[in-house]
C-alpha atoms as a PDB file:
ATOM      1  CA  UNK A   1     -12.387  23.399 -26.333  1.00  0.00           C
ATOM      2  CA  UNK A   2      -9.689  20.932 -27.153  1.00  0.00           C
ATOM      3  CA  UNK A   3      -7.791  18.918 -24.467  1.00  0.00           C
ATOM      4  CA  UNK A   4      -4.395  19.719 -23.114  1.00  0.00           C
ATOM      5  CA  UNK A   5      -2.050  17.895 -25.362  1.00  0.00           C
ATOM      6  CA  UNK A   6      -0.028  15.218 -23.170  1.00  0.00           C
ATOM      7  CA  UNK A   7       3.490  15.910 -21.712  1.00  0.00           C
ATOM      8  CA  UNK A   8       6.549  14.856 -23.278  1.00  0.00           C
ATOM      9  CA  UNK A   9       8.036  11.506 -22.213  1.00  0.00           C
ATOM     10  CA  UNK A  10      10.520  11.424 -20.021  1.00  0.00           C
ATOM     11  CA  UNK A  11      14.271  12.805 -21.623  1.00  0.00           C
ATOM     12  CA  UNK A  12      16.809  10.239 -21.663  1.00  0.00           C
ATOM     13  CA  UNK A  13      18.765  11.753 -19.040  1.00  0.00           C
ATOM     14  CA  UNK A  14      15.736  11.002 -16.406  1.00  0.00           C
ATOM     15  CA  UNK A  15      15.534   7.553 -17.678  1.00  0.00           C
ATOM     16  CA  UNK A  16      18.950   6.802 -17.206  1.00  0.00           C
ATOM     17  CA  UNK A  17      19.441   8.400 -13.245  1.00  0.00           C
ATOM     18  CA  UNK A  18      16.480   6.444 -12.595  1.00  0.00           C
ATOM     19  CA  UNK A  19      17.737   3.159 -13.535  1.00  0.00           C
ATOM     20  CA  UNK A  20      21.361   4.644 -11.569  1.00  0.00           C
ATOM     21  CA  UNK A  21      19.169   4.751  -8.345  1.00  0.00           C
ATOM     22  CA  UNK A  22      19.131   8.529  -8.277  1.00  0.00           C
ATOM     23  CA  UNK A  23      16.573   9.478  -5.855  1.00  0.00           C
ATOM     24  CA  UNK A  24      16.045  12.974  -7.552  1.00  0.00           C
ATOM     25  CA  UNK A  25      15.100  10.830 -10.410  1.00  0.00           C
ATOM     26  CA  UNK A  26      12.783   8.408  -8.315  1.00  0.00           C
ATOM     27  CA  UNK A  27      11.209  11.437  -6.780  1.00  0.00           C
ATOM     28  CA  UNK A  28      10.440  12.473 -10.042  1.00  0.00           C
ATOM     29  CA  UNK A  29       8.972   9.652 -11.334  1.00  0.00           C
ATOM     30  CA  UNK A  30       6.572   8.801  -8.560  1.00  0.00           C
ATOM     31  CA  UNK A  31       5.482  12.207  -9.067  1.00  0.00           C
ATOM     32  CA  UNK A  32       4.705  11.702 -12.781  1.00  0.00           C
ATOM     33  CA  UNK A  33       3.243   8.274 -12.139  1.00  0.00           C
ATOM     34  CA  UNK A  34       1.133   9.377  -8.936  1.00  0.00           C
ATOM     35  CA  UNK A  35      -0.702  11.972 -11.415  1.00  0.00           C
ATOM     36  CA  UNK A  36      -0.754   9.231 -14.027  1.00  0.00           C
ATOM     37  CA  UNK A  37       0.738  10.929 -17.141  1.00  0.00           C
ATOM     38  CA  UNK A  38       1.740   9.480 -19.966  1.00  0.00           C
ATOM     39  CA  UNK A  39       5.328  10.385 -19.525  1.00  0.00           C
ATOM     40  CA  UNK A  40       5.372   7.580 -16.548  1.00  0.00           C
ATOM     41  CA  UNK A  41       5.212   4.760 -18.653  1.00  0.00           C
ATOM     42  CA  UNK A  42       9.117   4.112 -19.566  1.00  0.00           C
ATOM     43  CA  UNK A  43       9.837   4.656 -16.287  1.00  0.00           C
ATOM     44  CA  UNK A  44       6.986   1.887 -14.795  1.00  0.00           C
ATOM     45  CA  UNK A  45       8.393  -0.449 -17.974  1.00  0.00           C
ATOM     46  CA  UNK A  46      12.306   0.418 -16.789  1.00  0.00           C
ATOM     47  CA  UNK A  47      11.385  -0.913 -12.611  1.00  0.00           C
ATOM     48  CA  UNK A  48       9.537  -3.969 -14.020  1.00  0.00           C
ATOM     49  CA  UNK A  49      12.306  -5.078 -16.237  1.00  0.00           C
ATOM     50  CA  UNK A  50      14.782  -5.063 -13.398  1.00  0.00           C
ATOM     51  CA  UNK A  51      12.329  -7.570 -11.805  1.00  0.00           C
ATOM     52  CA  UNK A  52      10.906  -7.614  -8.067  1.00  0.00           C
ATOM     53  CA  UNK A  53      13.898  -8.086  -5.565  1.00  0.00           C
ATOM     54  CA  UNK A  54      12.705  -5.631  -2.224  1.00  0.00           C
ATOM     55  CA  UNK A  55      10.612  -7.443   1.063  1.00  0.00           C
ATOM     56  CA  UNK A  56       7.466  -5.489   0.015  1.00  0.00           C
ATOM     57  CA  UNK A  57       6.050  -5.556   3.771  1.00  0.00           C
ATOM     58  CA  UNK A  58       2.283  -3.922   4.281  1.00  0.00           C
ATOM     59  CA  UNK A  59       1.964  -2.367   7.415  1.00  0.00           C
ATOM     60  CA  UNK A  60      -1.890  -1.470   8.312  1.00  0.00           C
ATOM     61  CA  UNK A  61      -4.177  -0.982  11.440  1.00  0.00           C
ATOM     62  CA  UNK A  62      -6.504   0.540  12.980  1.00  0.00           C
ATOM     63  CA  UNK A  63      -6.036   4.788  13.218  1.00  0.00           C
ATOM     64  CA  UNK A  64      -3.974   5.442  16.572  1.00  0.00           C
ATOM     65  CA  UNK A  65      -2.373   1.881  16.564  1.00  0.00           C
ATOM     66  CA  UNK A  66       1.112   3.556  16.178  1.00  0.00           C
ATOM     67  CA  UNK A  67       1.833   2.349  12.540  1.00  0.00           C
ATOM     68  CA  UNK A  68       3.886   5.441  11.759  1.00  0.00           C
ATOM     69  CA  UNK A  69       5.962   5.324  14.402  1.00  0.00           C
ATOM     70  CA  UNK A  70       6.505   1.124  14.083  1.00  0.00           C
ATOM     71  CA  UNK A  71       7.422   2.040  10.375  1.00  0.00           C
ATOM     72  CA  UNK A  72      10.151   4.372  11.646  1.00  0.00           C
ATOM     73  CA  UNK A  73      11.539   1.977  14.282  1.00  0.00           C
ATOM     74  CA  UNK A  74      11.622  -0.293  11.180  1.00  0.00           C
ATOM     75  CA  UNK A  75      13.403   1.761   8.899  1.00  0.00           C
ATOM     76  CA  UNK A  76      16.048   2.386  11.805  1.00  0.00           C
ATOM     77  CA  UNK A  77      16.557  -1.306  12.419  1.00  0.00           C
ATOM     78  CA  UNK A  78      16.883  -2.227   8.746  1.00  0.00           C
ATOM     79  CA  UNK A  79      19.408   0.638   8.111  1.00  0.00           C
ATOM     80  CA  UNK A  80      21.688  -0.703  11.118  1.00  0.00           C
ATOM     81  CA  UNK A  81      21.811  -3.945   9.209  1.00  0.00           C
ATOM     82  CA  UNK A  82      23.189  -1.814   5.757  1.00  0.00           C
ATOM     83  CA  UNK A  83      19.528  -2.360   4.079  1.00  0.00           C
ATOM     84  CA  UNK A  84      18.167   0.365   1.862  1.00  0.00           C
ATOM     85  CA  UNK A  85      14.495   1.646   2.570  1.00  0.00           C
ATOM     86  CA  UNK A  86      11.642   2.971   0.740  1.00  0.00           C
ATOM     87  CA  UNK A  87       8.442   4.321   2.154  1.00  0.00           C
ATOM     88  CA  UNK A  88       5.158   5.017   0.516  1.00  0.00           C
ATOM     89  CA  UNK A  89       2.764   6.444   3.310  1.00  0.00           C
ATOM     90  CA  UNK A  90      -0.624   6.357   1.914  1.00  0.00           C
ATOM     91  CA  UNK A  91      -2.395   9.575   4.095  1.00  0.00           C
ATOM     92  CA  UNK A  92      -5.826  10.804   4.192  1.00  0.00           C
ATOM     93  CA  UNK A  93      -6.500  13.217   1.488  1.00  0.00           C
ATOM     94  CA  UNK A  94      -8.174  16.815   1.882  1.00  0.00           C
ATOM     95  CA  UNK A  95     -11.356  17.374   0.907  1.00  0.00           C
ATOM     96  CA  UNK A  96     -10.119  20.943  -0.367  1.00  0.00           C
ATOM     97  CA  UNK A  97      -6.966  20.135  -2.810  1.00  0.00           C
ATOM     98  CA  UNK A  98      -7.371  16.480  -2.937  1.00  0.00           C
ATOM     99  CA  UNK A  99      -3.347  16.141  -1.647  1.00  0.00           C
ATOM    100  CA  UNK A 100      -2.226  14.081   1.246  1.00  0.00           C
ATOM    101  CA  UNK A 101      -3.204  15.835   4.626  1.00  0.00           C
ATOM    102  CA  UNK A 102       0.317  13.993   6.523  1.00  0.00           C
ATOM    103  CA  UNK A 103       2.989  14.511   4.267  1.00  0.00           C
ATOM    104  CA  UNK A 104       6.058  12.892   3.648  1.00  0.00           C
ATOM    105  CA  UNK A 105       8.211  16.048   5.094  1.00  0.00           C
ATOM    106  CA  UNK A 106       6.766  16.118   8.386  1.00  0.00           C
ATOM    107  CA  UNK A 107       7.319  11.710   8.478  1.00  0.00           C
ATOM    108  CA  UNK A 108      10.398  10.285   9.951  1.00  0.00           C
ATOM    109  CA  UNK A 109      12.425  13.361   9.911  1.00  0.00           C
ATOM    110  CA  UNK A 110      15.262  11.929  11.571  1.00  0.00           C
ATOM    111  CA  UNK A 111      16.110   9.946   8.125  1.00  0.00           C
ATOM    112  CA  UNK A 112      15.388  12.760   5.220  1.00  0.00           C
ATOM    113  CA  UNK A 113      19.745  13.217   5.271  1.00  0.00           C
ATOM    114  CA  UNK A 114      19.949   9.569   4.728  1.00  0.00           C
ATOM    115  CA  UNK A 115      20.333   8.596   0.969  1.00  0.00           C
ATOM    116  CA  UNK A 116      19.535   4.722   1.981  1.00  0.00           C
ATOM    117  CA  UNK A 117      15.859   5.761   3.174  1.00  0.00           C
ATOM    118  CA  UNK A 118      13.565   7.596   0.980  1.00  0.00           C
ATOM    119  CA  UNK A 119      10.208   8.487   2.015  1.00  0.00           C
ATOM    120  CA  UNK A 120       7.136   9.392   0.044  1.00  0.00           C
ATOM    121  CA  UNK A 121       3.608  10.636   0.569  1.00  0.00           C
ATOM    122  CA  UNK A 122       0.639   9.544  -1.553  1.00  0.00           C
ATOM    123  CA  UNK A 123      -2.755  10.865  -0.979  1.00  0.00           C
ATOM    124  CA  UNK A 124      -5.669   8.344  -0.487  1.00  0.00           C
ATOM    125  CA  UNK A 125      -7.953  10.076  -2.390  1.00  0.00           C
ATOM    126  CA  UNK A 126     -11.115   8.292  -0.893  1.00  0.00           C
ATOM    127  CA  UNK A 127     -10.453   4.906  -1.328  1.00  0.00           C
ATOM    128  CA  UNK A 128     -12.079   2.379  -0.106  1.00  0.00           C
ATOM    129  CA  UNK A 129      -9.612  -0.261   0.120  1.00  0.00           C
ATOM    130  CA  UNK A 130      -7.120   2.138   1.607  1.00  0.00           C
ATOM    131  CA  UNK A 131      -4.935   2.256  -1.457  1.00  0.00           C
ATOM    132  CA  UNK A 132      -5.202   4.585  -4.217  1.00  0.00           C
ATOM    133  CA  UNK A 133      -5.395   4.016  -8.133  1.00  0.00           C
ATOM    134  CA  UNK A 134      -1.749   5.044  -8.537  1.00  0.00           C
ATOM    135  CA  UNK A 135      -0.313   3.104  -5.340  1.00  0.00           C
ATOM    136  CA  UNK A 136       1.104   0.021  -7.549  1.00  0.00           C
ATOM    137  CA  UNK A 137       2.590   1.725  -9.895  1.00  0.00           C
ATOM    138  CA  UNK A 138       4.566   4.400  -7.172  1.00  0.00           C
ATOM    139  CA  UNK A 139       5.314   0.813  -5.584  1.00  0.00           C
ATOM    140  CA  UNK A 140       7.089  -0.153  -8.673  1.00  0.00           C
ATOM    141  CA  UNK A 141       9.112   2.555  -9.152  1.00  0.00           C
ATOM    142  CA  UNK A 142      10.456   1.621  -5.745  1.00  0.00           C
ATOM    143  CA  UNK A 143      11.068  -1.602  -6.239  1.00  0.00           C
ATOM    144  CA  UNK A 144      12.982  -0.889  -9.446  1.00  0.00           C
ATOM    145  CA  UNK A 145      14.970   1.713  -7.498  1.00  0.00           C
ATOM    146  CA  UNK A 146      17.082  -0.925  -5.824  1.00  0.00           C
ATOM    147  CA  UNK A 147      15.725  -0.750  -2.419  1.00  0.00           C
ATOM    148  CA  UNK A 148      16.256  -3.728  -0.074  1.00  0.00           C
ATOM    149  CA  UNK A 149      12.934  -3.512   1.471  1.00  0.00           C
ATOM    150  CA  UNK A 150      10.160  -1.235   0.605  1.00  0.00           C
ATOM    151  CA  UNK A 151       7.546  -0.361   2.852  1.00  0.00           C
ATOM    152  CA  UNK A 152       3.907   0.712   2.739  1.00  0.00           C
ATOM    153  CA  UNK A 153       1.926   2.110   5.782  1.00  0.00           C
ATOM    154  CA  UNK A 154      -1.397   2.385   4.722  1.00  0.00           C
ATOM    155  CA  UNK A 155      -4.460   4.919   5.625  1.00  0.00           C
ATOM    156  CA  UNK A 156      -5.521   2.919   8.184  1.00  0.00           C
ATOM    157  CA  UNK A 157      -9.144   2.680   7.787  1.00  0.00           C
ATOM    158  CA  UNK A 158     -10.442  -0.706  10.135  1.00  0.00           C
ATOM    159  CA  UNK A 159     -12.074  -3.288   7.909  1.00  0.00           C
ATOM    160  CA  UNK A 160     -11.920  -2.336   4.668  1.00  0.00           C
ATOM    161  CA  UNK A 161      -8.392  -1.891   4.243  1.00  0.00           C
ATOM    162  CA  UNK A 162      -7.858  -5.005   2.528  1.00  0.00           C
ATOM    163  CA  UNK A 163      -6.584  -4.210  -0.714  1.00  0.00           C
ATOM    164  CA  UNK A 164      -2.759  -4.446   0.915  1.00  0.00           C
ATOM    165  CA  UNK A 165      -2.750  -7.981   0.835  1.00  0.00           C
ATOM    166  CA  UNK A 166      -2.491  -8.061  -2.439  1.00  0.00           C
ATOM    167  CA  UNK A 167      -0.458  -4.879  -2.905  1.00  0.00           C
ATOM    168  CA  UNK A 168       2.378  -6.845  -0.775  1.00  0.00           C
ATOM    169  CA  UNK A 169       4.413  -9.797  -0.382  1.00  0.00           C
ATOM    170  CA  UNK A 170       3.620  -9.767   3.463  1.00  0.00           C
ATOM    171  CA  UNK A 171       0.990  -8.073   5.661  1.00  0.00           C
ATOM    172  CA  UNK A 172       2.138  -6.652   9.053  1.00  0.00           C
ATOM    173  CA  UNK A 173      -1.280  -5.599  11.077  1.00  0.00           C
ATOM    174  CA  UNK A 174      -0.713  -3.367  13.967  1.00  0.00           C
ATOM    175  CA  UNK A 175      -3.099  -3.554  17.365  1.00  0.00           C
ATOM    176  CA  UNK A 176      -2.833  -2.042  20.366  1.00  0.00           C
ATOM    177  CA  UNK A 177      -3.852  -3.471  23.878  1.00  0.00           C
ATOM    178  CA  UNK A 178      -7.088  -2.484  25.519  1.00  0.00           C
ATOM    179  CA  UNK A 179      -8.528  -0.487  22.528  1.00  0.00           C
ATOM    180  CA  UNK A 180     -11.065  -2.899  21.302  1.00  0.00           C
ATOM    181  CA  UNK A 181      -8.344  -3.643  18.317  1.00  0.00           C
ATOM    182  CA  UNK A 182      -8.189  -7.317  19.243  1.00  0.00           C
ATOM    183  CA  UNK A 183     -11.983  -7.468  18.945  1.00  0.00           C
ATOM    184  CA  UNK A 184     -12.750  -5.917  15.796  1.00  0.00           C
ATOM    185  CA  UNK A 185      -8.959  -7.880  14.728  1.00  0.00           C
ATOM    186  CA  UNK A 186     -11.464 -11.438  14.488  1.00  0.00           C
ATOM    187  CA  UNK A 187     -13.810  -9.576  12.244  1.00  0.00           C
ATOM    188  CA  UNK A 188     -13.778 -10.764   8.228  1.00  0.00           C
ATOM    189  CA  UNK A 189     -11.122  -9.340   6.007  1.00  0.00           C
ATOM    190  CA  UNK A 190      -8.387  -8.513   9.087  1.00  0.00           C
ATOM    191  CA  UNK A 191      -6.674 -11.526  10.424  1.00  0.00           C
ATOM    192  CA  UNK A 192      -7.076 -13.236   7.026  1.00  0.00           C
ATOM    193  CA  UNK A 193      -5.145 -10.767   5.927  1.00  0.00           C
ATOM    194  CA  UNK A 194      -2.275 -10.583   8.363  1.00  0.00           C
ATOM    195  CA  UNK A 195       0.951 -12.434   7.737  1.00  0.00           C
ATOM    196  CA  UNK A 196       2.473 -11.249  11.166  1.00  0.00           C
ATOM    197  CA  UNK A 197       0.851  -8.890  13.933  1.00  0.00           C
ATOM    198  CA  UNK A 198       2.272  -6.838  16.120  1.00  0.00           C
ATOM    199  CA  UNK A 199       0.773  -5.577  19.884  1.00  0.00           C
ATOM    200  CA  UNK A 200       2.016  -2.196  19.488  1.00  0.00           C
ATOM    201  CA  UNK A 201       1.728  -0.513  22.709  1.00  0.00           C
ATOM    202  CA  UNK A 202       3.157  -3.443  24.399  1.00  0.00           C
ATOM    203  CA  UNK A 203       3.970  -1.265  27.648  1.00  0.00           C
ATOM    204  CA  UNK A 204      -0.053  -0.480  28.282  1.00  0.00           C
ATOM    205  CA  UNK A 205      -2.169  -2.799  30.482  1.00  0.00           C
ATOM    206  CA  UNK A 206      -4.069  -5.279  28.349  1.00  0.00           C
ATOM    207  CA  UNK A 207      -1.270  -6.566  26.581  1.00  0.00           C
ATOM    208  CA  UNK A 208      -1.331 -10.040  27.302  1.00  0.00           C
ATOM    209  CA  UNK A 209      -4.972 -10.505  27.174  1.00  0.00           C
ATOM    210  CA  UNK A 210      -5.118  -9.524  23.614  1.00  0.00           C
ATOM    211  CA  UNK A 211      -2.367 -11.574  22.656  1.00  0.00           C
ATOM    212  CA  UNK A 212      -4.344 -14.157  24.645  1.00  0.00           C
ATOM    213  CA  UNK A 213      -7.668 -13.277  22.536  1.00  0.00           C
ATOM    214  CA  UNK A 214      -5.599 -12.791  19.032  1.00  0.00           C
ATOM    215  CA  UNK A 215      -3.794 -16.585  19.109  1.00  0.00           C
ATOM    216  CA  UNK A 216      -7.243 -17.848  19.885  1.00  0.00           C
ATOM    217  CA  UNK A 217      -9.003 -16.076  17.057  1.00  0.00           C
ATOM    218  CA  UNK A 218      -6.255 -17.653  14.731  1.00  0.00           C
ATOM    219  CA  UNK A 219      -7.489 -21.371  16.101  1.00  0.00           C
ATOM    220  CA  UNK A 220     -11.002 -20.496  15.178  1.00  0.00           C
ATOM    221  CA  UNK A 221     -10.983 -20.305  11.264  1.00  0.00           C
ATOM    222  CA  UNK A 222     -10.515 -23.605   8.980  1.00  0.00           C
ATOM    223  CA  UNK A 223      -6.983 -24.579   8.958  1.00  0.00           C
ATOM    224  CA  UNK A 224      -4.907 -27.443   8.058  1.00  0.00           C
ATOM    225  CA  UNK A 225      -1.019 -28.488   8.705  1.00  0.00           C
ATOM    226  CA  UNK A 226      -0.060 -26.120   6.075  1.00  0.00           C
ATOM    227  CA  UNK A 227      -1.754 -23.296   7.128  1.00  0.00           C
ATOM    228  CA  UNK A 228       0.773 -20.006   8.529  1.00  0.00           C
ATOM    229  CA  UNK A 229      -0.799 -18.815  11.706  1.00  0.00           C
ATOM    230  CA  UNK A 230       0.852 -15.033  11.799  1.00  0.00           C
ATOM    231  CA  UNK A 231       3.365 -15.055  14.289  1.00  0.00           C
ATOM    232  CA  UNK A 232       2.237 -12.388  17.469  1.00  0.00           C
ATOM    233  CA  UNK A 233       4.702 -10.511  18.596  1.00  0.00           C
ATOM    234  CA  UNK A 234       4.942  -7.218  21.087  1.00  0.00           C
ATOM    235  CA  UNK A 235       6.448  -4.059  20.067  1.00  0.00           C
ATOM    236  CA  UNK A 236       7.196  -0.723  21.798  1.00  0.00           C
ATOM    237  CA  UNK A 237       7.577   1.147  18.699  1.00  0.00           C
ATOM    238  CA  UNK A 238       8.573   4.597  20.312  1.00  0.00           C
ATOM    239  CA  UNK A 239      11.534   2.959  22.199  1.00  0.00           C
ATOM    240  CA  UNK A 240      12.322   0.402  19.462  1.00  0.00           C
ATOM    241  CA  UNK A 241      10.998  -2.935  20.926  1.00  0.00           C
ATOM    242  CA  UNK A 242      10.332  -5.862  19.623  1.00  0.00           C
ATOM    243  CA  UNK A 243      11.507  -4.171  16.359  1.00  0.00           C
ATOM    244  CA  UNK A 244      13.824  -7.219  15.543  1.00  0.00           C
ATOM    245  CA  UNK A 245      11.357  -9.772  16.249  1.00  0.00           C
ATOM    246  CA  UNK A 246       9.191  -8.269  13.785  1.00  0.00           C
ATOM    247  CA  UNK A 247      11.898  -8.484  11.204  1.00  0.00           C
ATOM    248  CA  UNK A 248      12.473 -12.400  11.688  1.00  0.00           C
ATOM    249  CA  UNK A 249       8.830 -13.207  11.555  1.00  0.00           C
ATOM    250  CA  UNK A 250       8.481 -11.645   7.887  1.00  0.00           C
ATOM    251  CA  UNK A 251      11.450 -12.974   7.019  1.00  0.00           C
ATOM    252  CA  UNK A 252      10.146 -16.125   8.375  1.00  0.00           C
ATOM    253  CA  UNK A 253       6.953 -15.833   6.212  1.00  0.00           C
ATOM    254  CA  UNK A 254       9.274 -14.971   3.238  1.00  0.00           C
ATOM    255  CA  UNK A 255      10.678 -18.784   3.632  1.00  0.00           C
ATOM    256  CA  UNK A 256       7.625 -20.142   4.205  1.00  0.00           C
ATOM    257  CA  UNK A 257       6.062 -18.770   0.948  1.00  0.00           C
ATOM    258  CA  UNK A 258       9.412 -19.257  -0.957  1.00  0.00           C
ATOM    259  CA  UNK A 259       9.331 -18.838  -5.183  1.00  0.00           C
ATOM    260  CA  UNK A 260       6.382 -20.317  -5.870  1.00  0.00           C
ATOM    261  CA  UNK A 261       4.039 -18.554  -3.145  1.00  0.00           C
ATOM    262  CA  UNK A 262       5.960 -15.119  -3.757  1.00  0.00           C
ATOM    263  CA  UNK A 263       5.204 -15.235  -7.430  1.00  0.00           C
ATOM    264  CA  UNK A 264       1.747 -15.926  -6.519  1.00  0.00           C
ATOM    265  CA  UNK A 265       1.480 -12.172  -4.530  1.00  0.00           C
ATOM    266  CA  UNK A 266       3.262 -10.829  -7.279  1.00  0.00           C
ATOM    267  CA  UNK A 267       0.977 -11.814 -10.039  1.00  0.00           C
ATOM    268  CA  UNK A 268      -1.945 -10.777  -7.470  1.00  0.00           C
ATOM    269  CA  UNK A 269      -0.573  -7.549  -7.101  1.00  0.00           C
ATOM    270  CA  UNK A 270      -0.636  -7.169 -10.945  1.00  0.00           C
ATOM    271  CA  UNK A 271      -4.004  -8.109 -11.343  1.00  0.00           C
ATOM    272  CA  UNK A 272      -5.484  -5.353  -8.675  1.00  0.00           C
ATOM    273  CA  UNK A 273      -3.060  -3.019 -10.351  1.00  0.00           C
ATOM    274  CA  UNK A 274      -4.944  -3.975 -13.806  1.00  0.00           C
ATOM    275  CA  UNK A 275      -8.440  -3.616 -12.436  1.00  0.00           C
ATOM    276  CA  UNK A 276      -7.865  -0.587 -10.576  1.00  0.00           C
ATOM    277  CA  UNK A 277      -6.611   1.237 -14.135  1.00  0.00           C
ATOM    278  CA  UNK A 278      -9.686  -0.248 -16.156  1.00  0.00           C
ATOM    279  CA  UNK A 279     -12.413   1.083 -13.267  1.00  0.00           C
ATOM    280  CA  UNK A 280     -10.620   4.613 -12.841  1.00  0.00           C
ATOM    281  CA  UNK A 281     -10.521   4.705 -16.870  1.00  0.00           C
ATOM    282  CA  UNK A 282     -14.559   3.529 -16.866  1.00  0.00           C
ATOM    283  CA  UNK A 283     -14.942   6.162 -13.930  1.00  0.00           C
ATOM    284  CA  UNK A 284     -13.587   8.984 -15.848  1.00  0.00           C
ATOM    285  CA  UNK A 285     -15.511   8.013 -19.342  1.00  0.00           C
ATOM    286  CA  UNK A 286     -18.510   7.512 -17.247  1.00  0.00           C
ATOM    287  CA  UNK A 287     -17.779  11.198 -16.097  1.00  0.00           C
ATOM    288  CA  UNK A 288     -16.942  12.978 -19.366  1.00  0.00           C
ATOM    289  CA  UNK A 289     -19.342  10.986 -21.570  1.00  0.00           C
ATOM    290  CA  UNK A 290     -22.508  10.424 -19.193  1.00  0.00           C
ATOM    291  CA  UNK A 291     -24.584  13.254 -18.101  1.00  0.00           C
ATOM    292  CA  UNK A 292     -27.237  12.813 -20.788  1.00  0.00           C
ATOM    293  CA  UNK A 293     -27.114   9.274 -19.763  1.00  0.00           C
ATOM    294  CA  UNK A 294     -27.602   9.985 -16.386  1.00  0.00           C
ATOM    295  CA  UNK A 295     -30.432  12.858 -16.849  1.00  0.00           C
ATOM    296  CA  UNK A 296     -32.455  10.291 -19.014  1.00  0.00           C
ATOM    297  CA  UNK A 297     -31.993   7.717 -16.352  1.00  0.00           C
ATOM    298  CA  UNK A 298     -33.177  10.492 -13.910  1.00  0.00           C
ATOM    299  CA  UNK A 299     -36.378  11.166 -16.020  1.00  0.00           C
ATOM    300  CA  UNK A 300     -37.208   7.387 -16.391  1.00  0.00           C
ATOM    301  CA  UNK A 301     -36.198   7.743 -20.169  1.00  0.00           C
ATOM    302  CA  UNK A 302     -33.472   4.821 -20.045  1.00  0.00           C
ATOM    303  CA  UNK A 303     -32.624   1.887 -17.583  1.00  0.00           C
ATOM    304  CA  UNK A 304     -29.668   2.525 -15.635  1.00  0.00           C
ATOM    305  CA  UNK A 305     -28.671  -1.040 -16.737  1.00  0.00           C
ATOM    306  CA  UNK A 306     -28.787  -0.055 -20.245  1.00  0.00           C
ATOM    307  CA  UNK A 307     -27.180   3.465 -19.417  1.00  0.00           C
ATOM    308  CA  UNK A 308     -23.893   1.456 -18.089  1.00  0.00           C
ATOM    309  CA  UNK A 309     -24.023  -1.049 -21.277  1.00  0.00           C
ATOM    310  CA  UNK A 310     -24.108   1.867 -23.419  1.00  0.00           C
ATOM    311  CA  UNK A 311     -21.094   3.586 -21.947  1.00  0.00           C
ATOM    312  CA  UNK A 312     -19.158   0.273 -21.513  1.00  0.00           C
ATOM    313  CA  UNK A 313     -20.248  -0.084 -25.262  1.00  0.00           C
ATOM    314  CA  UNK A 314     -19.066   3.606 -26.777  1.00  0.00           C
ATOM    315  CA  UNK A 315     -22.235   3.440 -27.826  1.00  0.00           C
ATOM    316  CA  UNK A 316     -22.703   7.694 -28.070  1.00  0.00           C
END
């Protein structure tokens, strides 16, 4: 059976209210790029050419830790100062049709009349890092879109959520107080990554102590006089706390990284962007081209070390 022939590119007319800031256009192509079609492509090449200008903030926690509802306290601050907003929620997916189980129409309803604040849902799709293989390039299309800052609230899955350090210029962690979140907070591959926290849930007993236990955590790891401890700040994200403090302190980081350390990020972000693409396109080969590797593997015909160097090869 021959394969589906691939889609058209994108019509001029699409290009074009794209690069306008349409957001009928940008809905359009996240959509293309999130199923990572062909017809994608001059739209990814048209944000990247405008160049990165949006705050690209992370926001990621622990399940429960309120990172929703910070994110929409967020948006409502930065539209109060005139700023433009994009969201990419990154949501489990369901094991049934492989979508986003939270979508983007049930998010932040209040904003969905406002045309400075557009909000998207991106399914997971079981990955580890949190991110999927099509998050940097939906992020993109943001960014070329115009948007002042542009937001991404990850899946929220504890320790391994990592990969949003280098999806983002800054990394906002959320805790809460008296959940065990400042605990598992001075475990590997969490406070490295944070660039500001915030002790959601301010309001609940506890808060002090683990603002207490999180600035010593940040004294424990190697440091020197140039190292940026992440500023600690409490939020009450359901009445809009703290909201403004959280603002300063990534604009703070901003400063402190200036040119030189943002460009850094950046070309991070590219490279997981590039190494996501070449595993999902190994992944699929490895799918489509290996089941006679695999069976011979399984009957002790053929090394599985050999099995991968012959598909990495083309070697069938």
């Amino acid at each position: 059976m021959t394969a589906p022939s691939a889609p058209p590119p994108p019509s001029g007319p699409l290009l074009d209210r794209y690069r306008a800031g349409d957001l009928r256009a940008l809905a359009r192509a996240v959509t293309l790029a999130e199923a990572g079609l062909p017809a994608a492509r001059p739209l990814l090449r048209a944000a990247r050419e405008r160049g990165a200008r949006a705050v690209v903030l992370g926001v990621t926690g622990s399940p429960g830790s309120g990172k929703s509802t910070l994110t929409d306290a967020l948006i409502a601050f930065l539209r109060s100062r005139g700023q433009r907003v994009a969201v990419l929620a990154v949501d489990p997916s369901s094991p049934y049709s492989g979508g986003a189980i939270l979508g983007d129409r049930i998010r932040m309803l209040r904003h969905h009349a406002d045309e400075g604040v557009f909000v998207r849902s991106l399914a997971s799709r079981g990955a580890l890092g949190g991110l999927s293989e099509r998050t940097l390039g939906v992020l993109a299309l943001m960014e070329g879109a115009g948007f002042d800052w542009v937001i991404l609230e990850t899946v929220g899955v504890g320790q391994s959520e990592v990969d949003v350090a280098a999806a983002c210029d800054h990394t906002l962690l959320v805790v809460t107080p008296a959940g065990g979140d400042g605990v598992q907070a001075f475990k590997a591959g969490i406070m490295e990554i944070a660039d500001v926290i915030a002790v959601n849930k301010a309001d609940l007993p506890g808060a002090d102590r683990t603002v207490r236990e999180l600035m010593a955590a940040q004294g424990l790891g190697a440091h020197d006089e140039h190292t940026w401890f992440a500023p600690i700040r409490r939020t009450v994200a359901a009445k809009g706390e703290g909201i403004e403090a959280i603002v300063a302190a990534v604009e703070a980081h901003r400063a402190h990284l200036g040119e030189e350390g943002l460009q850094r990020r950046r070309e991070a972000r590219a490279a997981l962007e590039v190494r996501t693409l070449v595993q999902e396109r190994l992944l699929r080969r490895a799918r489509e081209l290996g089941r006679d590797l695999y069976a011979r593997v399984a009957r002790g015909d053929l090394d599985a070390d050999d099995a991968a160097d012959t598909l990495l090869r083309g070697d069938l």
